[in-house]
Protein backbone atom coordinates (compact mmCIF):
# COMPACT_ATOMS: atom_id res chain seq x y z
CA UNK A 1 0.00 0.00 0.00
CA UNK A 2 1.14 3.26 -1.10
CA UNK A 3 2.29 6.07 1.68
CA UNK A 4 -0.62 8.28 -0.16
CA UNK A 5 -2.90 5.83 1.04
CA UNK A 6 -1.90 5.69 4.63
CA UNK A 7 -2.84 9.42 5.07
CA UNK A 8 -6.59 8.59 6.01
CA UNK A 9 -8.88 6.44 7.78
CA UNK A 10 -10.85 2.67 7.57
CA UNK A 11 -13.90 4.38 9.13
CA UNK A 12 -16.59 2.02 10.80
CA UNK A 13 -19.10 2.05 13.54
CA UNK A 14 -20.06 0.20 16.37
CA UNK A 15 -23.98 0.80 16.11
CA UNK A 16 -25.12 -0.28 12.70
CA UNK A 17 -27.87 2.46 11.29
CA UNK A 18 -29.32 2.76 8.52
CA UNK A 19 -27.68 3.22 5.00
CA UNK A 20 -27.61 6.72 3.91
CA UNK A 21 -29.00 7.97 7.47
CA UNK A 22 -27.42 8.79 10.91
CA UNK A 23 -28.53 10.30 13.92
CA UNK A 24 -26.43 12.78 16.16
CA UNK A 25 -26.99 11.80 19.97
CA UNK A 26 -28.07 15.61 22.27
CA UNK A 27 -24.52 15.22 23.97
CA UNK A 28 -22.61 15.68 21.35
CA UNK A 29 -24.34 18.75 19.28
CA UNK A 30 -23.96 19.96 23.37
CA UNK A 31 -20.36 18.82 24.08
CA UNK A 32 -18.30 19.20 20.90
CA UNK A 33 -16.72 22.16 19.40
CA UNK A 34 -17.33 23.65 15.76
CA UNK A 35 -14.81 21.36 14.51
CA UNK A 36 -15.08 18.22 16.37
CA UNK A 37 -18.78 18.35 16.08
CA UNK A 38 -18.41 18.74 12.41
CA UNK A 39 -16.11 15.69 12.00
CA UNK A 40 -18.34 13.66 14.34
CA UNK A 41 -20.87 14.06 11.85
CA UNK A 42 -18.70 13.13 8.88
CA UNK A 43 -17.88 10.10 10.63
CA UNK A 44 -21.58 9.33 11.84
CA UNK A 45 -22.77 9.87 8.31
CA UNK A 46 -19.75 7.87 6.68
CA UNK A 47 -20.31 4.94 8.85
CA UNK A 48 -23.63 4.96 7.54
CA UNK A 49 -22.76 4.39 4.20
CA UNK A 50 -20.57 1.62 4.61
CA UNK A 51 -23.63 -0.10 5.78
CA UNK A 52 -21.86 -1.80 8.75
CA UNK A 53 -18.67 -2.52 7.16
CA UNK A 54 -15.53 0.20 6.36
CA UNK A 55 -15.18 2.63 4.08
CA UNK A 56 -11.57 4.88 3.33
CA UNK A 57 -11.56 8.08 3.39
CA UNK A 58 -8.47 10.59 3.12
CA UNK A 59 -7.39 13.17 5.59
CA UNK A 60 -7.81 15.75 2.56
CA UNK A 61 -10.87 14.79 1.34
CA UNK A 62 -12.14 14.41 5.05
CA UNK A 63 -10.88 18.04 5.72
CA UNK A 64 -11.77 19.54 2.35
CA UNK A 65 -15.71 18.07 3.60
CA UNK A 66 -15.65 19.41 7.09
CA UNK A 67 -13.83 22.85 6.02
CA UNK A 68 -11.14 22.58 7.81
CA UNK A 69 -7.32 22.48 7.44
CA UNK A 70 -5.70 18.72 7.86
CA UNK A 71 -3.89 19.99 10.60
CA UNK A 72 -7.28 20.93 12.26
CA UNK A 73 -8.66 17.97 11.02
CA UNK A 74 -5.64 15.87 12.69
CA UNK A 75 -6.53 17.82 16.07
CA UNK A 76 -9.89 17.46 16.53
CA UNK A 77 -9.66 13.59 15.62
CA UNK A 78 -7.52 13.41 18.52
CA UNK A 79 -9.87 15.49 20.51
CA UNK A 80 -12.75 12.79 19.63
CA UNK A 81 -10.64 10.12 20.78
CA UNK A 82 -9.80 11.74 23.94
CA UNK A 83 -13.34 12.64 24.30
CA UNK A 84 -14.55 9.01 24.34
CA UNK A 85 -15.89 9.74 21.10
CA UNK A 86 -14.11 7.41 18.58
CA UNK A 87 -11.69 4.99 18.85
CA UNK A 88 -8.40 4.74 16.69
CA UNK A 89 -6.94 1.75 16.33
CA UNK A 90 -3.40 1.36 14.33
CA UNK A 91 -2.90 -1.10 11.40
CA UNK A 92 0.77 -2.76 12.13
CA UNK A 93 2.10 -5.49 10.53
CA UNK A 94 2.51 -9.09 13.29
CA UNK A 95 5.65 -9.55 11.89
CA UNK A 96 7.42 -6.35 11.41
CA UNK A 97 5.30 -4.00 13.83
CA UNK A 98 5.27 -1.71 10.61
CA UNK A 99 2.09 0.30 10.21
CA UNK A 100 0.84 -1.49 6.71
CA UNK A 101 -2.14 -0.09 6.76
CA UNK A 102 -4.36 3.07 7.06
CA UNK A 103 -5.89 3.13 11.23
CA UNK A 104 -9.60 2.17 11.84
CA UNK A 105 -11.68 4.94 13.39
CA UNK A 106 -14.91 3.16 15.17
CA UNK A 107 -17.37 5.71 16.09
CA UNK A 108 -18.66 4.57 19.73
CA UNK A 109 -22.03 3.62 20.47
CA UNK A 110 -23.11 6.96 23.41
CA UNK A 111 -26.76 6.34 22.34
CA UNK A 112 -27.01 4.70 25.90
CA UNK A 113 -24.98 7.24 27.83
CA UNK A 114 -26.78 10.19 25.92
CA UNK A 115 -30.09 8.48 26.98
CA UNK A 116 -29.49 8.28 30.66
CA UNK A 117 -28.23 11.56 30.96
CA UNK A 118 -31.19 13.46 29.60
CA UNK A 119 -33.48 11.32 31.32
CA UNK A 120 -32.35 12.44 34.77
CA UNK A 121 -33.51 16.03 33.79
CA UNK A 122 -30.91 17.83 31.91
CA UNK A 123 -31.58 20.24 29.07
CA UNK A 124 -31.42 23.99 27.95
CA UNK A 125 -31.38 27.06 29.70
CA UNK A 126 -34.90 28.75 29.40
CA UNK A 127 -34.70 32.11 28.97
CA UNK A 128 -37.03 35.01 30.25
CA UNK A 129 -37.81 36.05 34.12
CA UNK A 130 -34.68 34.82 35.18
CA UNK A 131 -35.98 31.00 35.55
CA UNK A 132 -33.79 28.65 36.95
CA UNK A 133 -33.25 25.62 35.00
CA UNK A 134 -30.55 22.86 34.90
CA UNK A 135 -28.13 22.27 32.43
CA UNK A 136 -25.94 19.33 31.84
CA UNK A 137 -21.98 20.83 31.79
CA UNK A 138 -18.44 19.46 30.94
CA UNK A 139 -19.74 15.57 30.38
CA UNK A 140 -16.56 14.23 28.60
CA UNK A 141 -14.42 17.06 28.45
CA UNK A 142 -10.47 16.89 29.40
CA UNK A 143 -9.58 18.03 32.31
CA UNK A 144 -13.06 18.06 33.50
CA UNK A 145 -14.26 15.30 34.03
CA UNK A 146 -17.72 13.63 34.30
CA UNK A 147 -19.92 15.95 36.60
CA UNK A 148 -23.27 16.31 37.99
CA UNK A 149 -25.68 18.39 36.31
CA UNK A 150 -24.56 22.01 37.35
CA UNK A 151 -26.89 24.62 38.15
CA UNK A 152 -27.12 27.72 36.51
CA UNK A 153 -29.36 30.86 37.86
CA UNK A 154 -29.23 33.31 35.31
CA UNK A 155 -30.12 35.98 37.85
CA UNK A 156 -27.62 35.44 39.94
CA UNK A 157 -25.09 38.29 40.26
CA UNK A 158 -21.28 37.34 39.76
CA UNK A 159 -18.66 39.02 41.89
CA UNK A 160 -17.08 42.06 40.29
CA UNK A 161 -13.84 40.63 39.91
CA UNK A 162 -12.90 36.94 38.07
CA UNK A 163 -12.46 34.05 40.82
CA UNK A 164 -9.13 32.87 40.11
CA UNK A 165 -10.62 29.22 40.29
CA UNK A 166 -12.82 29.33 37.67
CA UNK A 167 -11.46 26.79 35.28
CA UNK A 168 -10.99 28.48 32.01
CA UNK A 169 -11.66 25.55 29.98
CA UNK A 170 -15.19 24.77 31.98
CA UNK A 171 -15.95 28.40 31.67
CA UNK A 172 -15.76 28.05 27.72
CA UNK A 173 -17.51 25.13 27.81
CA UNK A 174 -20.70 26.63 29.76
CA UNK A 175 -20.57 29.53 27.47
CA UNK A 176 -20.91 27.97 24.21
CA UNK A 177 -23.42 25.42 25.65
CA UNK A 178 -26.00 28.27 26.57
CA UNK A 179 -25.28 30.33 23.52
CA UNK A 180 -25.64 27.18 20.90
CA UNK A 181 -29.08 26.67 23.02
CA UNK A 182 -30.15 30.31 23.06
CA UNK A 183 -28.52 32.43 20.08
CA UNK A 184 -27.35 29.60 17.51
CA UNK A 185 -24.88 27.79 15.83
CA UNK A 186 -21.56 28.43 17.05
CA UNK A 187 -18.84 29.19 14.82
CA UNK A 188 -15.28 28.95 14.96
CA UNK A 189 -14.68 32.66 14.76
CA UNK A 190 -17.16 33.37 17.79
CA UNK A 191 -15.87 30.34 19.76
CA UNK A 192 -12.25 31.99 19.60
CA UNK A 193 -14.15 35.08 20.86
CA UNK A 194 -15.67 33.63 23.24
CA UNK A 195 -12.60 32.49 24.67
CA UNK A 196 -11.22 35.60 24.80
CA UNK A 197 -14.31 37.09 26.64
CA UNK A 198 -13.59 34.37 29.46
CA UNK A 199 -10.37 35.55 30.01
CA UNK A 200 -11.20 39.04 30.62
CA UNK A 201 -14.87 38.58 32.69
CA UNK A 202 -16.24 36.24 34.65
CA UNK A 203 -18.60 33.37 32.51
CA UNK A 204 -21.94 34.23 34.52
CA UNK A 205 -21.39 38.07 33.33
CA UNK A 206 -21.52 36.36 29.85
CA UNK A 207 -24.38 34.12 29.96
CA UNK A 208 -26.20 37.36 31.63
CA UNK A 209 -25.73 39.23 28.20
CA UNK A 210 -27.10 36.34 26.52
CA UNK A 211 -30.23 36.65 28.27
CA UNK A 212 -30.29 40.13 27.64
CA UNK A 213 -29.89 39.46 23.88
CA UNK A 214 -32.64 36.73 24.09
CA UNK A 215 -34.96 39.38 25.97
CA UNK A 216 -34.26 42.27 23.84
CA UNK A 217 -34.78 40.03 20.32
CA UNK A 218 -31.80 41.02 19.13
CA UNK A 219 -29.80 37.19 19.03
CA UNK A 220 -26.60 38.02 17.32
CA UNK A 221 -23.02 37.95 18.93
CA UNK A 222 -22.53 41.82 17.96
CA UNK A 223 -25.27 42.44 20.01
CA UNK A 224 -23.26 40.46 22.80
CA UNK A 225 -20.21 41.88 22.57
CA UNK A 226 -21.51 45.30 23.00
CA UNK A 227 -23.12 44.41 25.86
CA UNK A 228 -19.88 42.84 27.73
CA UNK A 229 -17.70 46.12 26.30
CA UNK A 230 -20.14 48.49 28.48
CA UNK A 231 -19.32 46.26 31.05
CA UNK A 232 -15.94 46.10 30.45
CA UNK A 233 -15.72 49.73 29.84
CA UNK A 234 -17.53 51.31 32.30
CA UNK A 235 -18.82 48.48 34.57
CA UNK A 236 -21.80 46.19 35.56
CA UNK A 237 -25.28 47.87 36.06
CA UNK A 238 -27.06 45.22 38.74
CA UNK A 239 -26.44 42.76 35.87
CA UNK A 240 -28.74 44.21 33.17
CA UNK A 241 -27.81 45.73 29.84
CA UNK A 242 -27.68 49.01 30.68
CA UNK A 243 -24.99 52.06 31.13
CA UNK A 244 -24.15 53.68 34.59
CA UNK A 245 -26.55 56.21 35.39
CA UNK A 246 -24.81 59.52 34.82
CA UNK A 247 -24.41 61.34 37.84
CA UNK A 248 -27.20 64.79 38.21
CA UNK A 249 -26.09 67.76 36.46
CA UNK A 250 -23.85 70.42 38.47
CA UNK A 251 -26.77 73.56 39.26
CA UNK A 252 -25.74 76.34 38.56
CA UNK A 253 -23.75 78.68 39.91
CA UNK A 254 -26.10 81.38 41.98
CA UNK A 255 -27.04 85.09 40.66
CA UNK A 256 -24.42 87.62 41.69
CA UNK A 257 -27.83 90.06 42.38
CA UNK A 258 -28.55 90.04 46.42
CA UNK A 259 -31.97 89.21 46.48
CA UNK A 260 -33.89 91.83 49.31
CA UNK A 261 -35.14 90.94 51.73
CA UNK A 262 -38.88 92.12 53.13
CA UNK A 263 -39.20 95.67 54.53
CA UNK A 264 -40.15 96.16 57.96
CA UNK A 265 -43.32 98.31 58.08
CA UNK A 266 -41.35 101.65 59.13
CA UNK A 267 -38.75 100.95 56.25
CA UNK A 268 -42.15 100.57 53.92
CA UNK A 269 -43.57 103.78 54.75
CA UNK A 270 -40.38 105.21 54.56
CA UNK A 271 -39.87 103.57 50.98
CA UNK A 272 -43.22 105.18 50.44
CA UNK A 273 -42.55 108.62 51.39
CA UNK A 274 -39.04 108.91 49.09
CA UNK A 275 -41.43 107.74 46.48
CA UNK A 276 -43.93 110.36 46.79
CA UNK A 277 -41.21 113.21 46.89
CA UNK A 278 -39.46 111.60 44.05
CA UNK A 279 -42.19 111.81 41.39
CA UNK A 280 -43.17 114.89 43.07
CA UNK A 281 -40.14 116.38 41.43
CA UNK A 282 -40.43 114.18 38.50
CA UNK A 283 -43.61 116.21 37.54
CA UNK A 284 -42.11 119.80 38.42
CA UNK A 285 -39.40 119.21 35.70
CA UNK A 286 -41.74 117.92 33.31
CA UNK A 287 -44.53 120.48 34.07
C-alpha cells in the first residue's frame, strides 16, 4: 500500500444504522466544538454508508468536507478520541510491527450514555424572568471530568472581579453550551471570541448578556459583545444591559444680584414717602 494511502482512515461504527441515514446523539451537538462536532458528523454519516462494514476516506478529502485544514482535522480527531468519542486503532504489521495499513476509526455507540443523561432532567437554559433551570456541563471534556448536572441561575449576580478558580476551559464550555441553546450555531470565529471574553470577565457576566440578547430580540453575537464592552468599559449595572446612570447635572452657579429681603413696616412707609417726593419732582421738571 502506497504512503498516499496511509494518510486517512478505515472508518466504521459500532452501532449499525441505517444506509444513507445517521442520527447525532443531544450530547454531542452539546459537548463538541465547531470542529469536532463537524467531523463527528462526517464520521456518523460515513459509517452509515458503509452499511456496517468500512469505508476509506483521506485526511484531505475528510478536511476539504468538514472545512477545515488537515492539521485541524488531525486535532480534533484526537480530541474525539480523547473525548470518548471514537476509537483509533493502528494497522501494524505481526511480523514487522510496521504500520501497513491506514488506522480504523470506530465511532462509539453513546446512544445509551446520551439516553441516561437526559433522562435524569438535563436540558437547555430557558430564557425570560430569570428562571432557573438545569443544564448538563463538561460531560466528557479533558480536564473536566464527568460531573453532575450544574446549576445555573441566570439571575444570579457574579462578583465584580474573576475568581481565580474558575477553570478556564469549563468556563468556555458553559458559554458555548448556553449560547448554541439560546442564540445559535456556534462558529469557529465566535468560539475563539468567546474564549477571549472568558479571560477578561467572569462566565456568569456572559451568559447574563445572553439573556439580555434573548430578551431584547436582538440574538446576534454583535449584540453580545456590546453588551460585555459596556461592562468592560464602564462596569456592571445590577447585571442588566444598561450604562451607569450619569451622575445629576452640576446647578448652577447662583445670581451675583442680592436678592432683598422684606421691609419692615417703618422701612415701607419710609420707601413710600421717598417715592412720593421723588415723582413729586419728577412732575415739576416735566410740568
Amino acid at each position: 500500500m502506497s504512503k498516499q494511502s496511509l494518510d486517512g482512515q478505515q472508518i466504521t461504527s459500532e452501532r449499525v444504522e441505517p444506509c444513507y441515514f445517521a442520527m447525532i446523539p443531544k450530547m454531542a451537538i452539546i459537548d463538541l466544538g465547531p470542529y469536532e462536532l463537524a467531523l463527528y458528523c462526517n464520521y456518523k454519516q460515513t459509517a452509515s454508508d458503509s452499511e456496517g462494514g468500512q469505508c476509506y476516506k483521506a485526511n484531505k478529502t475528510l478536511a476539504t468536507e468538514t472545512g477545515m485544514s488537515v492539521s485541524k482535522l488531525k486535532k480534533a480527531r484526537e480530541s474525539l478520541m480523547a473525548k470518548g468519542y471514537i476509537t483509533v486503532t493502528e494497522n501494524r504489521d505481526p511480523e514487522t510491527g510496521i504500520i501497513n495499513q491506514p488506522p480504523i476509526v470506530k465511532v462509539v455507540d453513546i446512544w445509551a450514555v446520551n439516553r441516561k443523561r437526559f433522562a435524569q432532567g438535563g436540558g437547555s437554559v430557558v430564557t425570560g424572568g430569570g428562571r432557573e433551570k438545569t443544564t448538563p456541563l463538561g460531560f466528557l471534556r479533558p480536564g473536566v471530568g464527568v460531573r453532575k448536572h450544574q446549576r445555573i441561575t441566570l439571575k444570579e449576580k457574579p462578583t465584580q472581579e474573576k475568581p481565580e478558580e474558575e477553570d478556564s476551559s469549563a468556563a468556555v464550555a458553559k458559554v458555548s453550551q448556553v449560547y448554541e441553546q439560546n442564540i445559535g450555531t456556534l462558529t469557529p470565529m465566535i468560539a475563539d471570541s468567546i474564549k477571549d471574553w472568558c479571560q477578561d470577565m467572569p462566565s456568569d457576566w456572559i451568559v447574563e448578556a445572553v439573556q439580555i440578547a434573548v430578551e431584547q430580540n436582538k440574538r446576534s453575537w454583535a449584540y453580545i459583545t456590546k453588551i460585555l464592552g459596556r461592562w468592560h468599559r464602564e462596569g456592571k449595572d445590577n447585571g442588566r444591559g444598561k450604562a451607569k446612570p450619569k451622575p445629576a447635572p452640576t446647578p448652577p452657579p447662583s445670581s451675583s444680584v442680592a436678592t432683598m429681603e422684606p421691609l419692615t413696616p417703618e422701612e415701607a412707609e419710609k420707601r413710600k414717602q421717598d417715592i412720593a417726593v421723588l415723582k413729586k419732582s419728577l412732575e415739576g421738571h416735566i410740568g
